[in-house]
N, C-alpha and C. Protein backbone atom coordinates (compact mmCIF):
# COMPACT_ATOMS: atom_id res chain seq x y z
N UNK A 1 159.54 109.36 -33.28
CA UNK A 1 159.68 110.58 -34.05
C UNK A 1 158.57 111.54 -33.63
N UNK A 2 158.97 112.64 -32.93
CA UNK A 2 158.12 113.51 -32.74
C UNK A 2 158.12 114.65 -33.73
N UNK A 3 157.09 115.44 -34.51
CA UNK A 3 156.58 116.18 -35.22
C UNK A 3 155.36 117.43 -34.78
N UNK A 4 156.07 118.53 -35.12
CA UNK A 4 155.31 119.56 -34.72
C UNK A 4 153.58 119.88 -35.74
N UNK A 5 153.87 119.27 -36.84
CA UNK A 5 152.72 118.75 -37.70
C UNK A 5 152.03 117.42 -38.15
N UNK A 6 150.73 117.34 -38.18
CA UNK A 6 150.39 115.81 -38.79
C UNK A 6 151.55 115.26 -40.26
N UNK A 7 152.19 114.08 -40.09
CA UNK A 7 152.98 113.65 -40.89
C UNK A 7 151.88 113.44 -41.92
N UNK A 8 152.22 113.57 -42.94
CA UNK A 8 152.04 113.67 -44.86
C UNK A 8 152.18 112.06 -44.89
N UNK A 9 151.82 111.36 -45.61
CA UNK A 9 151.24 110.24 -46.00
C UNK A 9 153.00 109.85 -47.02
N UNK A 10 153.62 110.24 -47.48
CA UNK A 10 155.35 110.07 -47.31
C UNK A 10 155.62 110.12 -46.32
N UNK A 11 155.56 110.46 -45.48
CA UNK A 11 156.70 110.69 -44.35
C UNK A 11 156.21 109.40 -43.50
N UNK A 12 154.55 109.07 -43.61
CA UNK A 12 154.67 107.87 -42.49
C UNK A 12 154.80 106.54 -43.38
N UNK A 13 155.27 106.69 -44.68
CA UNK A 13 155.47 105.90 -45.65
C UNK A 13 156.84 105.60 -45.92
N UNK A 14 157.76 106.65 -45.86
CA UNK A 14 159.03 106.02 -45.39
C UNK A 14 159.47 106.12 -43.79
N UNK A 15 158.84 106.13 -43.12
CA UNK A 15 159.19 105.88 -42.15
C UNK A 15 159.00 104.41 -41.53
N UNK A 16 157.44 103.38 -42.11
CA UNK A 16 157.31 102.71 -42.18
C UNK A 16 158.46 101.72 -42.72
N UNK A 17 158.77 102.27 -44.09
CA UNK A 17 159.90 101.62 -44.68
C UNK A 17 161.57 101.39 -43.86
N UNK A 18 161.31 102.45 -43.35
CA UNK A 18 162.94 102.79 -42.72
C UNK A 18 162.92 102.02 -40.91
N UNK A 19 161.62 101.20 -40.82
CA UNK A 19 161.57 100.15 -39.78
C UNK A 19 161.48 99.03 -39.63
N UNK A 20 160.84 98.63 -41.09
CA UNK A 20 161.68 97.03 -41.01
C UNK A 20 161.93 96.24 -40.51
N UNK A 21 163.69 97.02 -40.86
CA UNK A 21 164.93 96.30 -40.02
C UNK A 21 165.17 96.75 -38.84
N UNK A 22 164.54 97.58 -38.42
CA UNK A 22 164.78 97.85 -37.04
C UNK A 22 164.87 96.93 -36.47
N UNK A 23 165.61 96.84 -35.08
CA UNK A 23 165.55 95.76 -33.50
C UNK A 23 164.68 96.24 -32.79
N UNK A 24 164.39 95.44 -32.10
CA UNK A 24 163.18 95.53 -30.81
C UNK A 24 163.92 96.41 -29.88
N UNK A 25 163.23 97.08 -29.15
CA UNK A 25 164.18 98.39 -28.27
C UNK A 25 164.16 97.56 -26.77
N UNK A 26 163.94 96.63 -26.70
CA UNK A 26 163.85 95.41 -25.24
C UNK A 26 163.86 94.04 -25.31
N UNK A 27 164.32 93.46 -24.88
CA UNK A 27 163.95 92.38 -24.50
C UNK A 27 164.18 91.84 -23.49
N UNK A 28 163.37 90.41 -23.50
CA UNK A 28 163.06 89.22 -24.24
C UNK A 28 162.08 89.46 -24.29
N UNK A 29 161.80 89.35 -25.50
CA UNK A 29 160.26 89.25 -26.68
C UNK A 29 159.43 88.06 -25.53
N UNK A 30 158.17 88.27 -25.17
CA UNK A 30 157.31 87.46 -24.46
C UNK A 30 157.59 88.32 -22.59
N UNK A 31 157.77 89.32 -22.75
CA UNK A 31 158.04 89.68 -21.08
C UNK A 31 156.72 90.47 -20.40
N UNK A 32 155.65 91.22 -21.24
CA UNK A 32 154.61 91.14 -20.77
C UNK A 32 153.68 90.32 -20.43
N UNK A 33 154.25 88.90 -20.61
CA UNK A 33 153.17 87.77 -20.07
C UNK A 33 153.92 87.24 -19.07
N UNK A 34 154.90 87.67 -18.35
CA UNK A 34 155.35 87.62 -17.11
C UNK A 34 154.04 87.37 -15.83
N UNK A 35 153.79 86.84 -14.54
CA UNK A 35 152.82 87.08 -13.94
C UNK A 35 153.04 88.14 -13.30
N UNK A 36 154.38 89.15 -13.01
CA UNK A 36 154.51 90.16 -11.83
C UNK A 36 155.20 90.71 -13.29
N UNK A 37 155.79 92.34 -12.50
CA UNK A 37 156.43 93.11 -12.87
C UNK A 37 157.75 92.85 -13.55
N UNK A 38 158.39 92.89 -14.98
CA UNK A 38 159.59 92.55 -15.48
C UNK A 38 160.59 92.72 -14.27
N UNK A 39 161.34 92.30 -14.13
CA UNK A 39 162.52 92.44 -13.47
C UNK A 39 163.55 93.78 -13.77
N UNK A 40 163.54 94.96 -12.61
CA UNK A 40 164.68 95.51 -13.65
C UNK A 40 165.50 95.98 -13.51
N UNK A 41 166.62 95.95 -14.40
CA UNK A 41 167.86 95.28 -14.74
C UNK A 41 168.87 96.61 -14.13
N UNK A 42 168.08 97.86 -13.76
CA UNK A 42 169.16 98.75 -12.81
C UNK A 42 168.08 99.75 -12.34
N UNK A 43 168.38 100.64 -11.68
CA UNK A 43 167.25 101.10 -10.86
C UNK A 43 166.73 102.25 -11.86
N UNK A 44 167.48 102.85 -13.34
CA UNK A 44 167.15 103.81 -14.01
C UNK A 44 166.22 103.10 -14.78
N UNK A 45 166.20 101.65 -15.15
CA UNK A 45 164.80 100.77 -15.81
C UNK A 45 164.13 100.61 -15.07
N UNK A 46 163.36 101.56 -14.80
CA UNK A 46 161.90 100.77 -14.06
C UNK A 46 161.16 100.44 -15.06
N UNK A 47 160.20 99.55 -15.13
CA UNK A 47 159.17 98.92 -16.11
C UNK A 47 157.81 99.43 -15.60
N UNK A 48 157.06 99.93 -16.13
CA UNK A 48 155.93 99.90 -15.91
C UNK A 48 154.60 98.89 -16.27
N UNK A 49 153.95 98.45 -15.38
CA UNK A 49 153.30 97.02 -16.14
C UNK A 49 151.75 97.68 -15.84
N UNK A 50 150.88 97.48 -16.66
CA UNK A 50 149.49 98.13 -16.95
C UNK A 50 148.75 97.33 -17.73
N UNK A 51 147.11 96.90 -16.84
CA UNK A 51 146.42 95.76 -17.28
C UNK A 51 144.56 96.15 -16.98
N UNK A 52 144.04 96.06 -18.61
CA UNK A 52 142.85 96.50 -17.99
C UNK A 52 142.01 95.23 -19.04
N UNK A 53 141.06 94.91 -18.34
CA UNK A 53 139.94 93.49 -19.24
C UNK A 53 138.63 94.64 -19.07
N UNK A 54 138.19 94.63 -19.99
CA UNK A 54 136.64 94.95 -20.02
C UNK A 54 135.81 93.82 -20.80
N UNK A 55 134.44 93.24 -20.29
CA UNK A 55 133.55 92.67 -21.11
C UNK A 55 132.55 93.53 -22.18
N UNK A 56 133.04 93.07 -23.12
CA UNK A 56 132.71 94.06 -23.93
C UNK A 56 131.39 92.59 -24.99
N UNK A 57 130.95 91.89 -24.80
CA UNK A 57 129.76 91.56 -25.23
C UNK A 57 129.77 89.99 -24.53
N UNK A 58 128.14 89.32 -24.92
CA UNK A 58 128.37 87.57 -24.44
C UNK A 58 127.77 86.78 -25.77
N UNK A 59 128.49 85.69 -25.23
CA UNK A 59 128.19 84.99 -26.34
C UNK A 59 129.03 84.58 -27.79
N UNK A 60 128.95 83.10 -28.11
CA UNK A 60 129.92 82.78 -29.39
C UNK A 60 130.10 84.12 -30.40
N UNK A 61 128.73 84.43 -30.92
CA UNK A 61 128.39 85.74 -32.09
C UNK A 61 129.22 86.64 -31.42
N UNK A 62 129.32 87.40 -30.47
CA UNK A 62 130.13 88.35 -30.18
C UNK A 62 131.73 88.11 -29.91
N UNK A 63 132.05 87.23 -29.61
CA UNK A 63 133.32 86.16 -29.21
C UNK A 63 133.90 86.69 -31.13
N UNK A 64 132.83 86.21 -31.91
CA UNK A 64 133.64 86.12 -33.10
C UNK A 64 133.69 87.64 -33.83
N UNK A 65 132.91 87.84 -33.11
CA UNK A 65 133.24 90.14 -33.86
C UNK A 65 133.97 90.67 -32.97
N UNK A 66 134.09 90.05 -32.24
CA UNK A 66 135.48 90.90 -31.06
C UNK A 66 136.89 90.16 -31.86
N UNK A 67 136.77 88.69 -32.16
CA UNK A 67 138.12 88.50 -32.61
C UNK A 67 138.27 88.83 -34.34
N UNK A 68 137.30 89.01 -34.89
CA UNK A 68 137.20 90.02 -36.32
C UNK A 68 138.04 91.63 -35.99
N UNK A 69 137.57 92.22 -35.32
CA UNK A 69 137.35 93.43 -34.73
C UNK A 69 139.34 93.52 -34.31
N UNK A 70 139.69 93.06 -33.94
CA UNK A 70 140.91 92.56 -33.36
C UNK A 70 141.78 92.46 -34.67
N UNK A 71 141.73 91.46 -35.33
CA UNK A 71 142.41 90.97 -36.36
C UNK A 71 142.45 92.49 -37.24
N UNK A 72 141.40 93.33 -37.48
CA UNK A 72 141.30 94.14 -37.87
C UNK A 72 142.08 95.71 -37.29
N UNK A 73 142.42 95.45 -36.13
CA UNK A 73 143.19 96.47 -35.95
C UNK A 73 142.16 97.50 -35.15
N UNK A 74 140.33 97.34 -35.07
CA UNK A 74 139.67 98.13 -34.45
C UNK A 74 140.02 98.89 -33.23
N UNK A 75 140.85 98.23 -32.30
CA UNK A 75 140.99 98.79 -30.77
C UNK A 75 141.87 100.01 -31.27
N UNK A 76 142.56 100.11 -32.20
CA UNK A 76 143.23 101.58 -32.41
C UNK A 76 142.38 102.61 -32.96
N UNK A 77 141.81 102.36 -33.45
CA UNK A 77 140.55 103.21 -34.21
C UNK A 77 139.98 104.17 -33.28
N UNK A 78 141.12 105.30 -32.69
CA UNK A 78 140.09 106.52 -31.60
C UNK A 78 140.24 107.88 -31.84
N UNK A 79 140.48 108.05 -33.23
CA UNK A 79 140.56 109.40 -33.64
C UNK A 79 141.84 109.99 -33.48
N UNK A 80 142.32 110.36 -32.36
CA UNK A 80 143.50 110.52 -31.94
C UNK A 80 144.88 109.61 -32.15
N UNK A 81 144.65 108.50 -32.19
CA UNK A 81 145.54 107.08 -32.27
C UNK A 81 145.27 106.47 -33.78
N UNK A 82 146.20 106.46 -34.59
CA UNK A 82 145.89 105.98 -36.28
C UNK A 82 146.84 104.77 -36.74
N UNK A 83 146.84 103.61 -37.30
CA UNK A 83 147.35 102.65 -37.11
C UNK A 83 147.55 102.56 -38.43
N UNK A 84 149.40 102.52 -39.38
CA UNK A 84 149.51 102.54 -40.70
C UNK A 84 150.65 100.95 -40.43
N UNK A 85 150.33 100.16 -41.67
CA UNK A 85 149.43 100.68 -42.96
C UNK A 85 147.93 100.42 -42.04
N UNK A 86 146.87 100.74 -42.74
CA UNK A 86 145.42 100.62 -41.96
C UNK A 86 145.40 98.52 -42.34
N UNK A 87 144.52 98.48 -41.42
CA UNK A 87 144.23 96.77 -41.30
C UNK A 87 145.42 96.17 -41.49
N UNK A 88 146.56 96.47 -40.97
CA UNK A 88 147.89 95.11 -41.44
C UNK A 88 147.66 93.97 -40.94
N UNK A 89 148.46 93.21 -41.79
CA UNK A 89 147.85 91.91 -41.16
C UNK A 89 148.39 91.44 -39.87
N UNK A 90 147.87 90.41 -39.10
CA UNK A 90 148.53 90.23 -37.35
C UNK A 90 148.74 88.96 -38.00
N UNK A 91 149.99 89.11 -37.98
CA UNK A 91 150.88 88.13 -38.18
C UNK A 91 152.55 88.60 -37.74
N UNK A 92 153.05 87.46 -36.87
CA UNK A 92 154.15 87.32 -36.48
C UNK A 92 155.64 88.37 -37.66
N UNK A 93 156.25 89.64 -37.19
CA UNK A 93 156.61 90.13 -38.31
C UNK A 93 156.21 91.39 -38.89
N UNK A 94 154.84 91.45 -39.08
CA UNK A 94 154.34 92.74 -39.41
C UNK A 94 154.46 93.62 -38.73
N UNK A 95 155.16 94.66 -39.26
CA UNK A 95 156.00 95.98 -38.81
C UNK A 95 154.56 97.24 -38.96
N UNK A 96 154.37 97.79 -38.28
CA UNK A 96 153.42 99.16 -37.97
C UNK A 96 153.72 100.22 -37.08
N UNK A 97 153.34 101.53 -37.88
CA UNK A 97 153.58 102.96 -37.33
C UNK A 97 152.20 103.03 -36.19
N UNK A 98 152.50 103.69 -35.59
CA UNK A 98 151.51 103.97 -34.46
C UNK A 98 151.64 105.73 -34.56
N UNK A 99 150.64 106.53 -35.45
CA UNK A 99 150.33 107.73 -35.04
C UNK A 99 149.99 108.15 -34.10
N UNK A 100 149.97 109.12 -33.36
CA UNK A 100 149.57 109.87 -31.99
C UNK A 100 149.87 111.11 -31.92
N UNK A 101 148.55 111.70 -31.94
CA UNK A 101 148.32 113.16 -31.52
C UNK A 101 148.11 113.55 -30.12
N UNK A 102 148.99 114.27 -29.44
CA UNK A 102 148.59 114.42 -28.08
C UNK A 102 150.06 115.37 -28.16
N UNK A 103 149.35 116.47 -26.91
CA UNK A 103 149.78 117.96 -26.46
C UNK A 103 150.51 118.91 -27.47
N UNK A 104 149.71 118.80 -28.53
CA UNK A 104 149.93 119.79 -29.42
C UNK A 104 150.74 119.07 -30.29
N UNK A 105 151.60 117.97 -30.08
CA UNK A 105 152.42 117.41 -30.95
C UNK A 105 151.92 116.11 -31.74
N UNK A 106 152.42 116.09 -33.06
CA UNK A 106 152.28 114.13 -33.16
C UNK A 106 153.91 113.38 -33.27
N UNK A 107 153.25 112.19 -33.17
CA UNK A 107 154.35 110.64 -33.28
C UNK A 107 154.33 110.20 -33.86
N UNK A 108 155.04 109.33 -34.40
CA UNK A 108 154.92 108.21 -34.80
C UNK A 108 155.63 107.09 -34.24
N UNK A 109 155.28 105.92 -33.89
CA UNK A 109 155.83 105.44 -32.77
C UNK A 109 156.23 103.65 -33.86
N UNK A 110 157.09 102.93 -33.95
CA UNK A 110 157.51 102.02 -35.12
C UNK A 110 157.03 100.33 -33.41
N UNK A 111 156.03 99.71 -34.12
CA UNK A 111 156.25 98.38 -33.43
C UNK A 111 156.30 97.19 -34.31
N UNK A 112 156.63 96.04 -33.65
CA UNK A 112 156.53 94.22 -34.66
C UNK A 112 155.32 93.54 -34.04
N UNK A 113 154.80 93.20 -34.63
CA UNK A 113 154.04 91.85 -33.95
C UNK A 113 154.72 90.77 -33.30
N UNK A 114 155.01 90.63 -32.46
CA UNK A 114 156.25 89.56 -32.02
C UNK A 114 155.64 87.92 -31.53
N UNK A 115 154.41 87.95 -31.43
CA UNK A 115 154.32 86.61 -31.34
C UNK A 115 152.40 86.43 -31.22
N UNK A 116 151.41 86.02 -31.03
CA UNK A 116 150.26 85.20 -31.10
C UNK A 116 149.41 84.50 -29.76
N UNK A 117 148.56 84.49 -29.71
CA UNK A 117 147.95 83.70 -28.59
C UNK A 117 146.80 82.97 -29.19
N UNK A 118 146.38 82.21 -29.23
CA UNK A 118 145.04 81.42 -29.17
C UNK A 118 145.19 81.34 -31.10
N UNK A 119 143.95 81.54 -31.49
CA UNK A 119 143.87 81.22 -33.06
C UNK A 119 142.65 82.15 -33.33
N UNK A 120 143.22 82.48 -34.94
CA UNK A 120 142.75 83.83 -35.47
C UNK A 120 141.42 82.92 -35.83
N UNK A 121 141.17 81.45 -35.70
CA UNK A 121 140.13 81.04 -36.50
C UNK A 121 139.06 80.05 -35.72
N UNK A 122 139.25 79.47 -34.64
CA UNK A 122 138.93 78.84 -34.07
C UNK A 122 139.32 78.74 -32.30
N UNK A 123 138.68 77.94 -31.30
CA UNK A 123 138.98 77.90 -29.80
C UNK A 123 138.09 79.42 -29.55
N UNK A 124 138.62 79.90 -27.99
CA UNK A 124 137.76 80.77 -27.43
C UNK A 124 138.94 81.62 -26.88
N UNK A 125 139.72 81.98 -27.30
CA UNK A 125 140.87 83.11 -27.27
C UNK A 125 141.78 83.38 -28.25
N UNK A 126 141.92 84.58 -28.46
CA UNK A 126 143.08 85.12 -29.79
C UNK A 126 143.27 86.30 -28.95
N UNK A 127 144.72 86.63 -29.52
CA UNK A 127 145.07 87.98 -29.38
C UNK A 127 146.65 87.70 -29.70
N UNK A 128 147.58 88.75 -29.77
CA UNK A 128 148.60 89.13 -30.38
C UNK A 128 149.41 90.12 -29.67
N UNK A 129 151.12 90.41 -29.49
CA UNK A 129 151.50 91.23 -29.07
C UNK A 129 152.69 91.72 -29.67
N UNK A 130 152.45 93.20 -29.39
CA UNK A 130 153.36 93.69 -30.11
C UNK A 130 154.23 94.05 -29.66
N UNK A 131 155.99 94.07 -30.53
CA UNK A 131 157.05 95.08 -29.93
C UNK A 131 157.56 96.23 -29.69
N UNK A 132 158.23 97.17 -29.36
CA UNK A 132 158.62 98.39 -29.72
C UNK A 132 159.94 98.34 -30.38
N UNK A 133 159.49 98.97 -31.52
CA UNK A 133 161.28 98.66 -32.47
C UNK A 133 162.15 100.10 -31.84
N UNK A 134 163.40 100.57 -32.12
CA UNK A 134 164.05 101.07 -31.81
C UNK A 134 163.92 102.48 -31.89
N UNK A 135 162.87 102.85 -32.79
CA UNK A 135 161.96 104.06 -33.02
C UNK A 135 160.82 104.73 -32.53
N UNK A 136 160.90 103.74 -31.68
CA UNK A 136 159.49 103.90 -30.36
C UNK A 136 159.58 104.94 -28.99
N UNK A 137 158.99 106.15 -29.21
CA UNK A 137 159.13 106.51 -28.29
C UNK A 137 159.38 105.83 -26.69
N UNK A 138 158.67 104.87 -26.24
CA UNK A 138 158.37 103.73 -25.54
C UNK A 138 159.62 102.48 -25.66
N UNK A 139 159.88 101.96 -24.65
CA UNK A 139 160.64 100.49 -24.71
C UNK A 139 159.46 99.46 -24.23
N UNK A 140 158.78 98.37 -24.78
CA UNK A 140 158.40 97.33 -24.39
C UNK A 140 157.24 96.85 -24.88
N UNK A 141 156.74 96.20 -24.57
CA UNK A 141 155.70 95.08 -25.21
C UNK A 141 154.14 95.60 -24.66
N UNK A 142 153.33 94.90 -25.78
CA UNK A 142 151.74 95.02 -25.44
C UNK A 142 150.75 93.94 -25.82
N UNK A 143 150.47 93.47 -25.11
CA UNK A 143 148.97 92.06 -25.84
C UNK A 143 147.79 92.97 -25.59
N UNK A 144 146.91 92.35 -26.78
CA UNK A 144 146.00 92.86 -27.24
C UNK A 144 144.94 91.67 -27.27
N UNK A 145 144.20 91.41 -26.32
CA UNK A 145 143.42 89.37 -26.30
C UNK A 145 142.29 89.71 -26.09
N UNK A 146 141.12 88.50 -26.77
CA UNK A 146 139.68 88.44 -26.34
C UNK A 146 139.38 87.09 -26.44
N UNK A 147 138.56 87.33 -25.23
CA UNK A 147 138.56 85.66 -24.77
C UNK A 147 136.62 85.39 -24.60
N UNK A 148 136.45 84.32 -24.70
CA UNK A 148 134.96 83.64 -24.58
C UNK A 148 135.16 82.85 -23.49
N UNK A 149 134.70 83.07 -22.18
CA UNK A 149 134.60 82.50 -20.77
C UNK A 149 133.26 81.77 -20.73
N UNK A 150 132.98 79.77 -21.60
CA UNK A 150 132.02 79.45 -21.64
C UNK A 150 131.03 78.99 -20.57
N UNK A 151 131.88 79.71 -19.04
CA UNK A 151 130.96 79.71 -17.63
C UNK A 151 130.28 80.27 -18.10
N UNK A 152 130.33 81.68 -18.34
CA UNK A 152 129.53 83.01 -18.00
C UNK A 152 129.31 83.33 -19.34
N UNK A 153 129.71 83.06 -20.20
CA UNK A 153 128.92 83.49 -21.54
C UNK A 153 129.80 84.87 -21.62
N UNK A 154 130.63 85.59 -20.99
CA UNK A 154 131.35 87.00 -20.95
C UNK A 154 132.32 86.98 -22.17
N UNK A 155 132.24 87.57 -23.12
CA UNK A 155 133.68 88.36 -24.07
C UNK A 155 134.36 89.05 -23.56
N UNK A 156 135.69 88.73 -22.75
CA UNK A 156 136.32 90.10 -22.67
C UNK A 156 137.49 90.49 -23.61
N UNK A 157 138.05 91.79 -23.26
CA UNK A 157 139.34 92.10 -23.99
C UNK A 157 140.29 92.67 -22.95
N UNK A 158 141.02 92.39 -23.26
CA UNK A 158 142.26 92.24 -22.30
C UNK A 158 143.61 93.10 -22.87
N UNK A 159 144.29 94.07 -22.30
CA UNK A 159 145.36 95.06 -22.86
C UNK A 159 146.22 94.34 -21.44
N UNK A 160 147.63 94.11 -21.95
CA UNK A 160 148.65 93.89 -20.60
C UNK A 160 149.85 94.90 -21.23
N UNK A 161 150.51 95.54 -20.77
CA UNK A 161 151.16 96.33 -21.22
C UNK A 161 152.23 96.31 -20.72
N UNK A 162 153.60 96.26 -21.26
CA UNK A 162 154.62 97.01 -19.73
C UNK A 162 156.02 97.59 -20.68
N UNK A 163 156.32 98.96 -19.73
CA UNK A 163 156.67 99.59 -20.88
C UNK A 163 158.04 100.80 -20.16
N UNK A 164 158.90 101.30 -20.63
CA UNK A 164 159.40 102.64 -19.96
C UNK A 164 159.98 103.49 -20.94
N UNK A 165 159.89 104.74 -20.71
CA UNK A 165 160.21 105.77 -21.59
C UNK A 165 161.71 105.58 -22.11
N UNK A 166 162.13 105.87 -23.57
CA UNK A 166 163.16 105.68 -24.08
C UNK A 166 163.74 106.87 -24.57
N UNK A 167 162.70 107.71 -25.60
CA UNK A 167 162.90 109.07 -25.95
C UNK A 167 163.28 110.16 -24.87
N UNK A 168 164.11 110.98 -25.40
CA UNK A 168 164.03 112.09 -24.15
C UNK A 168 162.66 112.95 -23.93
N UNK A 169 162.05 112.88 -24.89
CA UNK A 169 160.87 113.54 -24.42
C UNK A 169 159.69 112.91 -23.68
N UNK A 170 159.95 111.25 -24.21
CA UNK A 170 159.24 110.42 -23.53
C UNK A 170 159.44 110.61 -21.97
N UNK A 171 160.94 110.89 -21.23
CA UNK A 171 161.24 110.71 -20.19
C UNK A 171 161.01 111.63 -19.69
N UNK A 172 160.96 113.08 -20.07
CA UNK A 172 160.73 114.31 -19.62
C UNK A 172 159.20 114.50 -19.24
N UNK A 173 158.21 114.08 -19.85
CA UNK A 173 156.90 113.81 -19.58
C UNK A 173 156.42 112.99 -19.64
N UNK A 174 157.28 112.29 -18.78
CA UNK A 174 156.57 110.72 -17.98
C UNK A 174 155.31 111.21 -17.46
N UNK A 175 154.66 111.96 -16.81
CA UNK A 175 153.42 112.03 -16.36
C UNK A 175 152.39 111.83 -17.29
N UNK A 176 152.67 112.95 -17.91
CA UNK A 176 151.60 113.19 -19.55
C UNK A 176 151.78 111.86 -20.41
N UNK A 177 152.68 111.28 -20.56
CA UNK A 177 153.15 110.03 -21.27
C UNK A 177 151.96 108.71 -20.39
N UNK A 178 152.23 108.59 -19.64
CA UNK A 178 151.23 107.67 -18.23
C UNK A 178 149.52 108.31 -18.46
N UNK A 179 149.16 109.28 -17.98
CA UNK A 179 147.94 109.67 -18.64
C UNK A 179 147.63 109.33 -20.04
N UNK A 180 148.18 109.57 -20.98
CA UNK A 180 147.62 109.27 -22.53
C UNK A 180 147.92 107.65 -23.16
N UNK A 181 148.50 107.15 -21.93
CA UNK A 181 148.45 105.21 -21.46
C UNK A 181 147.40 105.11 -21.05
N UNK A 182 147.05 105.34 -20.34
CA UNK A 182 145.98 105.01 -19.53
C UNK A 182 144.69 105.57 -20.62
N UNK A 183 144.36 106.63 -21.13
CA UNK A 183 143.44 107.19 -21.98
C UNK A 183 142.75 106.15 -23.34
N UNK A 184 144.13 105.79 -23.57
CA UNK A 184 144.54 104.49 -24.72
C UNK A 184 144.01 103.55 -24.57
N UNK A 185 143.95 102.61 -23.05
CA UNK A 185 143.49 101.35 -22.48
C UNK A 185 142.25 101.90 -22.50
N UNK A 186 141.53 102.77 -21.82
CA UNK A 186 140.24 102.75 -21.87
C UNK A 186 139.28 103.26 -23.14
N UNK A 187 139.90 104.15 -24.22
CA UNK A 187 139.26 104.43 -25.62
C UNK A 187 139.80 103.04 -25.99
N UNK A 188 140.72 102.14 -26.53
CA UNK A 188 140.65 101.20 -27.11
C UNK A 188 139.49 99.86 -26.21
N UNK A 189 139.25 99.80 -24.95
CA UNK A 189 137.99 99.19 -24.46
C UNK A 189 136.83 99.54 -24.97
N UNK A 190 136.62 100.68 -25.07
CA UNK A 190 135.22 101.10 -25.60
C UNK A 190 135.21 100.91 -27.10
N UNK A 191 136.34 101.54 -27.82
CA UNK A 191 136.46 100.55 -29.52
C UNK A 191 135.80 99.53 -29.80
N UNK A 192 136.33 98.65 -28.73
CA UNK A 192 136.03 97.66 -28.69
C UNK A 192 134.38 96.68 -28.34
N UNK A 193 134.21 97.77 -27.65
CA UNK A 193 132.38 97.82 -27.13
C UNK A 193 131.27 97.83 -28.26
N UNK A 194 132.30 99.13 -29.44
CA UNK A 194 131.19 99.51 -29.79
C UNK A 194 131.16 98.55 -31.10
N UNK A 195 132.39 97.62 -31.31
CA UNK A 195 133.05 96.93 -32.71
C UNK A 195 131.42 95.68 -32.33
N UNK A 196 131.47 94.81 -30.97
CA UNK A 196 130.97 93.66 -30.62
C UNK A 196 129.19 94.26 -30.38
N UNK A 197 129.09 95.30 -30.19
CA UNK A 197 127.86 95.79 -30.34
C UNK A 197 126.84 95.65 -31.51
């Protein structure tokens, strides 16, 4: 849903509501943990696949405020990018609006949590990925992981992404759409810097 004004706290309230039941706008649920590029399925789907790790602290103590920080929803936290309801829980199911302000316009963009990695409570990796429901500007999936590498003592966080425009406006400014991807991966890295800091 694109909007020529910041949406009113109704509007991303039933809109929330009115996604639900939405379907996933792709599948098979689990295709960004593919090792190569999705497969695709005619030459007008291209997939785009996009992957950035930053170490963002070392050590167990930081290991466990990066996966706090996470559970919490922090990596969206960039001013520009607003994540309703705020703190939902990451759990398999939980439906969330993805606000976005960018080129004069905002979004709201509808995803699921579709499945889990590691444990929200224990081991040395968690993270979670989400879907795009049918309201998504975007078609496809995203993990969101931080891992404790007990070689090196390194925390990183890890974004794998892979994705292709669905909206017509999405498709019309595929460029600008790809830039404010890319903008995303690296403000949600530094989120993340400053959460384990």
């Amino acid at each position: 849903m694109f909007l020529v004004r910041r949406p009113s706290q109704e509007t991303v309230d039933r809109f929330l509501s009115e996604s639900q039941d939405l379907p996933l706008s792709y599948g098979p649920v689990g295709i960004v943990q593919e090792k190569s590029q999705p497969p695709n399925r005619t030459a007008q789907m291209k997939w785009d696949l996009d992957e950035l790790t930053v170490v963002v602290g070392r050590g167990g103590a930081a290991f466990e405020k990066a996966r706090r920080a996470l559970l919490s929803w922090t990596h969206f936290d960039l001013g520009w990018v607003e994540l309703f309801p705020p703190r939902a829980p990451v759990a398999v199911g939980t439906v969330v609006a993805i606000q976005i302000r960018h080129l004069g316009l905002w979004s709201l963009n509808g995803a699921r949590v579709v499945y889990t990695v590691g444990s929200p409570t224990d081991g040395d990796r968690f993270g979670f990925a989400y879907g795009t429901l049918a309201n998504h500007a975007e078609a496809g999936e995203e993990l969101f992981e931080v891992a404790l590498d007990r070689r090196t003592d390194d925390v990183t966080y890890r974004i794998r992404a892979t994705s292709r425009p669905r909206a017509v406006l999405a498709r019309l400014g595929q460029p600008a759409v790809r830039v404010l991807q890319a903008r995303f991966r690296r403000d949600s890295g530094a989120a993340m810097k400053r959460a384990v800091a």
